[in-house]
N, C-alpha and C. Protein backbone atom coordinates (compact mmCIF):
# COMPACT_ATOMS: atom_id res chain seq x y z
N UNK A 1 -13.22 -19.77 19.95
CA UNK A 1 -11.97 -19.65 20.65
C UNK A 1 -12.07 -18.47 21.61
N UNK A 2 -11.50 -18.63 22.46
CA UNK A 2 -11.29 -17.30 23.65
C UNK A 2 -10.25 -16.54 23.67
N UNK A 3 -10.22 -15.33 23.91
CA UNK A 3 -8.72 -14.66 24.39
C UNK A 3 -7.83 -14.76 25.57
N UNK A 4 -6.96 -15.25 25.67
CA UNK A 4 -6.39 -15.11 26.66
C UNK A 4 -6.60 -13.64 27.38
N UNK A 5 -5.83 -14.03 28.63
CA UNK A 5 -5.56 -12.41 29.55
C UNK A 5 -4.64 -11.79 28.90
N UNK A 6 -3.70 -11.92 28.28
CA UNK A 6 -2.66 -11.50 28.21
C UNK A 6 -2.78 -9.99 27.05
N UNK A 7 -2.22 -9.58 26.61
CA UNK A 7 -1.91 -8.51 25.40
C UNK A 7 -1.59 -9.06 24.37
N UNK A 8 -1.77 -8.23 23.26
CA UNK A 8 -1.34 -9.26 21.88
C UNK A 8 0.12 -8.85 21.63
N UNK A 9 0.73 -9.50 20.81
CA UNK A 9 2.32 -9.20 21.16
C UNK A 9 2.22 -8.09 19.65
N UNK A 10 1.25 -7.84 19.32
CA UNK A 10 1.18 -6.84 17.73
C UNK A 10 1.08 -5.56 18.37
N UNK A 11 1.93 -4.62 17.71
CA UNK A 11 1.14 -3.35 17.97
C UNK A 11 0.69 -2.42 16.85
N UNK A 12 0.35 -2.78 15.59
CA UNK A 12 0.74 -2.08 14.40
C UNK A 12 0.36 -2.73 12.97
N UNK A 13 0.13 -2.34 11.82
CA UNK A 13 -0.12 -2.83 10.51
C UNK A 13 1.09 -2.71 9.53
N UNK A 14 1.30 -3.01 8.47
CA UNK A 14 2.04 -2.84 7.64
C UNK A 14 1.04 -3.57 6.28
N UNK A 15 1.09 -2.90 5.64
CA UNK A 15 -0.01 -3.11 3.62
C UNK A 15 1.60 -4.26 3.42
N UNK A 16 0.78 -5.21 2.84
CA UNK A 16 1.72 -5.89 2.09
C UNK A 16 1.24 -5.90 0.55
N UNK A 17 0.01 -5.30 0.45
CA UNK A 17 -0.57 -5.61 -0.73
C UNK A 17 -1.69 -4.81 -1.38
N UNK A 18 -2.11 -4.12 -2.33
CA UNK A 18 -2.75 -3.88 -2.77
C UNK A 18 -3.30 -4.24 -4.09
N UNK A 19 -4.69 -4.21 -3.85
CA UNK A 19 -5.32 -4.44 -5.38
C UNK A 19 -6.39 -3.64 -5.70
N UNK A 20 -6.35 -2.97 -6.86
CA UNK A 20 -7.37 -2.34 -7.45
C UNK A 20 -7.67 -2.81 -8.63
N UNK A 21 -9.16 -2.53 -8.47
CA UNK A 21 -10.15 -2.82 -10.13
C UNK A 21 -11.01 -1.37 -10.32
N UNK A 22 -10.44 -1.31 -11.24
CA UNK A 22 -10.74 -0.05 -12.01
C UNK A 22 -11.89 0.34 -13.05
N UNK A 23 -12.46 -1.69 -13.87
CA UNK A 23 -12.93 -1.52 -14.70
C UNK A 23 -14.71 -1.60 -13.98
N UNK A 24 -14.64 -1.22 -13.24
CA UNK A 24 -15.71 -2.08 -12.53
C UNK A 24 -16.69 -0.13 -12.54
N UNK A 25 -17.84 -0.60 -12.31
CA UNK A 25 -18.82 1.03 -12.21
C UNK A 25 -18.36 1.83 -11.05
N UNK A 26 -17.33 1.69 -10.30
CA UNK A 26 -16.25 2.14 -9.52
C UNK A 26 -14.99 1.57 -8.69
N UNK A 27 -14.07 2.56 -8.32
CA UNK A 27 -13.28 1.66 -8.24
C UNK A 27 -13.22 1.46 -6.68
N UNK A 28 -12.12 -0.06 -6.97
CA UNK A 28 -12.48 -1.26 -6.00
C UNK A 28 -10.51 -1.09 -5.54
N UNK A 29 -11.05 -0.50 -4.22
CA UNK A 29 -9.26 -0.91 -4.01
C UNK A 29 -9.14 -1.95 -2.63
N UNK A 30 -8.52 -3.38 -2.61
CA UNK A 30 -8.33 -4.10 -1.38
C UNK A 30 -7.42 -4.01 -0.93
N UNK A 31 -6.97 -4.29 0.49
CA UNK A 31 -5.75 -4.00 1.21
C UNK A 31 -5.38 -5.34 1.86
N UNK A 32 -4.17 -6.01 1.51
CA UNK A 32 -4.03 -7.27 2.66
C UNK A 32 -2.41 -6.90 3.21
N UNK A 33 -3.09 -7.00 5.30
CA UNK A 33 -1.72 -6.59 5.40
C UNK A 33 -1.50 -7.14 6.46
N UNK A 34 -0.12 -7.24 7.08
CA UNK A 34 0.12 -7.93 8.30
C UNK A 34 -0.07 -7.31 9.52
N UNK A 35 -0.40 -8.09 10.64
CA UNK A 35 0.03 -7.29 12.20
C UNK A 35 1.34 -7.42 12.49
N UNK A 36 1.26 -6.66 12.70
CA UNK A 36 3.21 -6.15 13.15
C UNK A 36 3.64 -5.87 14.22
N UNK A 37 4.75 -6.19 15.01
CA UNK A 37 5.43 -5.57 16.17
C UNK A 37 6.36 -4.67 15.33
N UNK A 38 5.63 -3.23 15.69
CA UNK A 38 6.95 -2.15 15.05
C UNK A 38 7.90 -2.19 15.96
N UNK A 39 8.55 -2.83 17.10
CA UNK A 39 10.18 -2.44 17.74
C UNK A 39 10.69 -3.57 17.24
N UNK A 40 9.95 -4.92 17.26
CA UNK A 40 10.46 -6.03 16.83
C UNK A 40 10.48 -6.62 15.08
N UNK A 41 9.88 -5.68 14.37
CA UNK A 41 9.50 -6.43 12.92
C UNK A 41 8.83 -7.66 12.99
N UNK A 42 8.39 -8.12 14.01
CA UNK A 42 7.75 -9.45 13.84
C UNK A 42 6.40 -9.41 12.89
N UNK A 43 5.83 -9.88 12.24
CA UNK A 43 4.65 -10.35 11.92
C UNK A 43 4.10 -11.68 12.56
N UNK A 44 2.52 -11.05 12.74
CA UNK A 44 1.70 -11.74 13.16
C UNK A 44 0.23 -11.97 12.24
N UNK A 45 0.40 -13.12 11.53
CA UNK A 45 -1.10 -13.36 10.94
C UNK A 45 -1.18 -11.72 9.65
N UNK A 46 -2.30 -11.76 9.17
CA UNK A 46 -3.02 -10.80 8.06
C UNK A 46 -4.22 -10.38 8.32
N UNK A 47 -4.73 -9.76 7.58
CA UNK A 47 -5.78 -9.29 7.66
C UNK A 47 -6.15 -8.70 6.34
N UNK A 48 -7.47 -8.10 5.42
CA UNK A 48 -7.59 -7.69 4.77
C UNK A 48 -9.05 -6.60 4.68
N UNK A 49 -8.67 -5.70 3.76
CA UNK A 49 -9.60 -4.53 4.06
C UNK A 49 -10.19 -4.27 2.56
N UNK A 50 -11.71 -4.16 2.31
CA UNK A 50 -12.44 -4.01 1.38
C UNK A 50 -13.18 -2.76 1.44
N UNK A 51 -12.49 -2.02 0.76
CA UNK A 51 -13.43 -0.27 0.81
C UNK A 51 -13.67 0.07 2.39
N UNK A 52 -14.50 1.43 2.49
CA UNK A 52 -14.19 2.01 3.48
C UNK A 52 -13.35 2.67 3.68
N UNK A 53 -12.81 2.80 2.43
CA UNK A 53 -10.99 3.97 2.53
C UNK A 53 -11.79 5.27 2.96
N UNK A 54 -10.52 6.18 3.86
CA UNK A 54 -11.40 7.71 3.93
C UNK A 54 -11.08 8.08 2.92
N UNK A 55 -11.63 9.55 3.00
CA UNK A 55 -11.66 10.48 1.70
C UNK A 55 -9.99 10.61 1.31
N UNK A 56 -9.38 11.15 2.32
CA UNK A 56 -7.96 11.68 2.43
C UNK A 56 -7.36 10.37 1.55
N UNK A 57 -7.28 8.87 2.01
CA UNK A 57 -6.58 7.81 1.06
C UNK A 57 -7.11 7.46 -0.08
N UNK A 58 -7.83 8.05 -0.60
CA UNK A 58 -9.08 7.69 -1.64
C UNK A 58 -8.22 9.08 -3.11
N UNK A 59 -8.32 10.18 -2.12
CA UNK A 59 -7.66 11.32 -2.98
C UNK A 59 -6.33 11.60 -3.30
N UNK A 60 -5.24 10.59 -1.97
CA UNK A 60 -3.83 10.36 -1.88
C UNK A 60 -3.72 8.91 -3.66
N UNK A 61 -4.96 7.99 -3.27
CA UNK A 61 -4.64 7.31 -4.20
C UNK A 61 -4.98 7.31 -5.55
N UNK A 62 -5.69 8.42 -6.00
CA UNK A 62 -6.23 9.27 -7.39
C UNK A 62 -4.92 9.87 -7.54
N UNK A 63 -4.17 9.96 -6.74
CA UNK A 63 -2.84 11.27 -7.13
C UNK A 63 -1.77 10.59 -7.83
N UNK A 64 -1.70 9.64 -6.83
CA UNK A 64 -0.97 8.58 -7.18
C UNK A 64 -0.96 7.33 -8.59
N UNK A 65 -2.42 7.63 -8.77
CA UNK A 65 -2.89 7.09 -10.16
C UNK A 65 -2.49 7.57 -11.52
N UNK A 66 -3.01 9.04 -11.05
CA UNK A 66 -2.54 9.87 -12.12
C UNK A 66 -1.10 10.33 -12.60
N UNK A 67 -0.20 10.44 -11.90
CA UNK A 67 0.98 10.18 -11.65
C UNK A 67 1.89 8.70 -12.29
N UNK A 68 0.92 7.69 -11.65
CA UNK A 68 1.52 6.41 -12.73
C UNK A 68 1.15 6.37 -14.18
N UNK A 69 0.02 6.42 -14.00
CA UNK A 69 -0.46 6.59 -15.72
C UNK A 69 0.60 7.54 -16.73
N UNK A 70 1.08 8.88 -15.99
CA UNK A 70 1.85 9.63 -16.80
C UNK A 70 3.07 8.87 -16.58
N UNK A 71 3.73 8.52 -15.93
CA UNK A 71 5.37 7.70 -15.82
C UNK A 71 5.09 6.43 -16.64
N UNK A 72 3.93 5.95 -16.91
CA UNK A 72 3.84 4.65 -17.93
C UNK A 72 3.52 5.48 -18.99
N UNK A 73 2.69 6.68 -19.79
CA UNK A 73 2.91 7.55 -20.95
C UNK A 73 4.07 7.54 -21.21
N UNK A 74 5.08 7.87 -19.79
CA UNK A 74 6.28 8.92 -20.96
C UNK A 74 7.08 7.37 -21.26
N UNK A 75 7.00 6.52 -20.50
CA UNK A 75 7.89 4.87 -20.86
C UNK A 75 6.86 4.50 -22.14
N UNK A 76 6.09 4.89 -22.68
CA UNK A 76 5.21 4.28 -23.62
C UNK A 76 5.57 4.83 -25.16
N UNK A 77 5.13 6.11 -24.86
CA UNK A 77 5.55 7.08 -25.57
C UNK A 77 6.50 8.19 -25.58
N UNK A 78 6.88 8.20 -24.98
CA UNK A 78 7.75 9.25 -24.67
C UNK A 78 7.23 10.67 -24.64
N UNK A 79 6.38 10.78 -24.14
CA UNK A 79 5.51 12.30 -24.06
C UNK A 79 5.51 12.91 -22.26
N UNK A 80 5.12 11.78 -21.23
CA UNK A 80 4.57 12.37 -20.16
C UNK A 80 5.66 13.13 -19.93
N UNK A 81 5.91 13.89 -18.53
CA UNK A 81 6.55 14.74 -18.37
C UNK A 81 7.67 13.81 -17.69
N UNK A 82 9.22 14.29 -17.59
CA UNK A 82 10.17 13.67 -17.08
C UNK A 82 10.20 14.12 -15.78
N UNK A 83 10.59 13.00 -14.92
CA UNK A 83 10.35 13.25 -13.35
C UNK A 83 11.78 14.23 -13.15
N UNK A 84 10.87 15.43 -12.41
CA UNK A 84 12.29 16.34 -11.51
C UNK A 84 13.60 14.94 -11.42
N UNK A 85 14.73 16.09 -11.61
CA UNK A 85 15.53 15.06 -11.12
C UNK A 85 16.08 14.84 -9.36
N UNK A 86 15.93 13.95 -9.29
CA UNK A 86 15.98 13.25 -7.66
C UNK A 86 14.21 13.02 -6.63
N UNK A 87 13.49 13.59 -8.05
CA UNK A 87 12.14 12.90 -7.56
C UNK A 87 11.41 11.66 -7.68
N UNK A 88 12.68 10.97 -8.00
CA UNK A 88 11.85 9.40 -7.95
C UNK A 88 12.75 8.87 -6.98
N UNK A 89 11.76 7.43 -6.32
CA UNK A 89 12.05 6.96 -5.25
C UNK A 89 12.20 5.85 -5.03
N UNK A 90 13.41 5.23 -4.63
CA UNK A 90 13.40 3.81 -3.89
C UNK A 90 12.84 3.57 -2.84
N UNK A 91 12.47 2.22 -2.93
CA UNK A 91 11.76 1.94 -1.83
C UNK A 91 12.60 0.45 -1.12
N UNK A 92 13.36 0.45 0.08
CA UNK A 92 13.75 -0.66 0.26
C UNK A 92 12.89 -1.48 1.24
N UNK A 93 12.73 -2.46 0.46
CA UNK A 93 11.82 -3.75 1.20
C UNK A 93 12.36 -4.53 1.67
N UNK A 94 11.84 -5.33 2.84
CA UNK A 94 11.70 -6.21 3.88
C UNK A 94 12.67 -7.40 2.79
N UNK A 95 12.75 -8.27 3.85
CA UNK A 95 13.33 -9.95 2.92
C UNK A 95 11.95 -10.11 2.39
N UNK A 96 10.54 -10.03 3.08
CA UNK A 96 9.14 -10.56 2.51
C UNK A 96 8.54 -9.85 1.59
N UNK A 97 9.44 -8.18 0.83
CA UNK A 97 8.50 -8.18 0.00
C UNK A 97 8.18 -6.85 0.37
N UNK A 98 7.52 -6.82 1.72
CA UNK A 98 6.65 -5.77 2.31
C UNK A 98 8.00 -4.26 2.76
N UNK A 99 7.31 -3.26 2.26
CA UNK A 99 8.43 -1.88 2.77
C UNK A 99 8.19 -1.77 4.32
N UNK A 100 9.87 -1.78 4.88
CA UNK A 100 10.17 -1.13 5.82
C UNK A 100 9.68 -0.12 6.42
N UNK A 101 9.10 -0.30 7.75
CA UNK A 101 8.40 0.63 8.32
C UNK A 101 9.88 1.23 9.48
């Protein structure tokens, strides 16, 4: 197939999805996400991303690991530490699912 002349009407990504495997001799995190017009919210088509994370999202998402693991402790057991209060967060999502950019 060819490209037209024109511009693509996307300007932007949005993650609709993540998956990690953990049990594996390291871990495996995939990304599937849409092209997006951020003025318009439109989506266009997906795409998906297999490793290659930088360091910076790699260490954002160890933080974030560790962090769930303790909020599923203290719902488990009641031990992890209780979140500050007004430090937990909603997140309001799209009609599809995917958070509002």
């Amino acid at each position: 197939m060819q490209r037209g002349g024109g511009q693509p009407r996307f300007n932007g990504v949005a993650v609709g999805e993540l998956s990690v495997d953990l049990l594996g001799p390291s871990i495996r995190v995939t990304g599937i996400y849409a092209f997006t017009n951020v003025e318009t919210g439109e989506r266009f088509g997906r795409g998906t991303k297999e490793g290659g994370w930088s360091e910076q999202t790699m260490t954002a998402f160890l933080a974030f690991l560790a962090a769930a693991e303790n909020d599923i402790c203290h719902d488990v057991f009641e031990e992890g530490s209780e979140p500050a209060p007004g430090s937990t967060v909603d997140v309001e999502l799209a009609g599809d699912g995917v958070p509002g950019m």
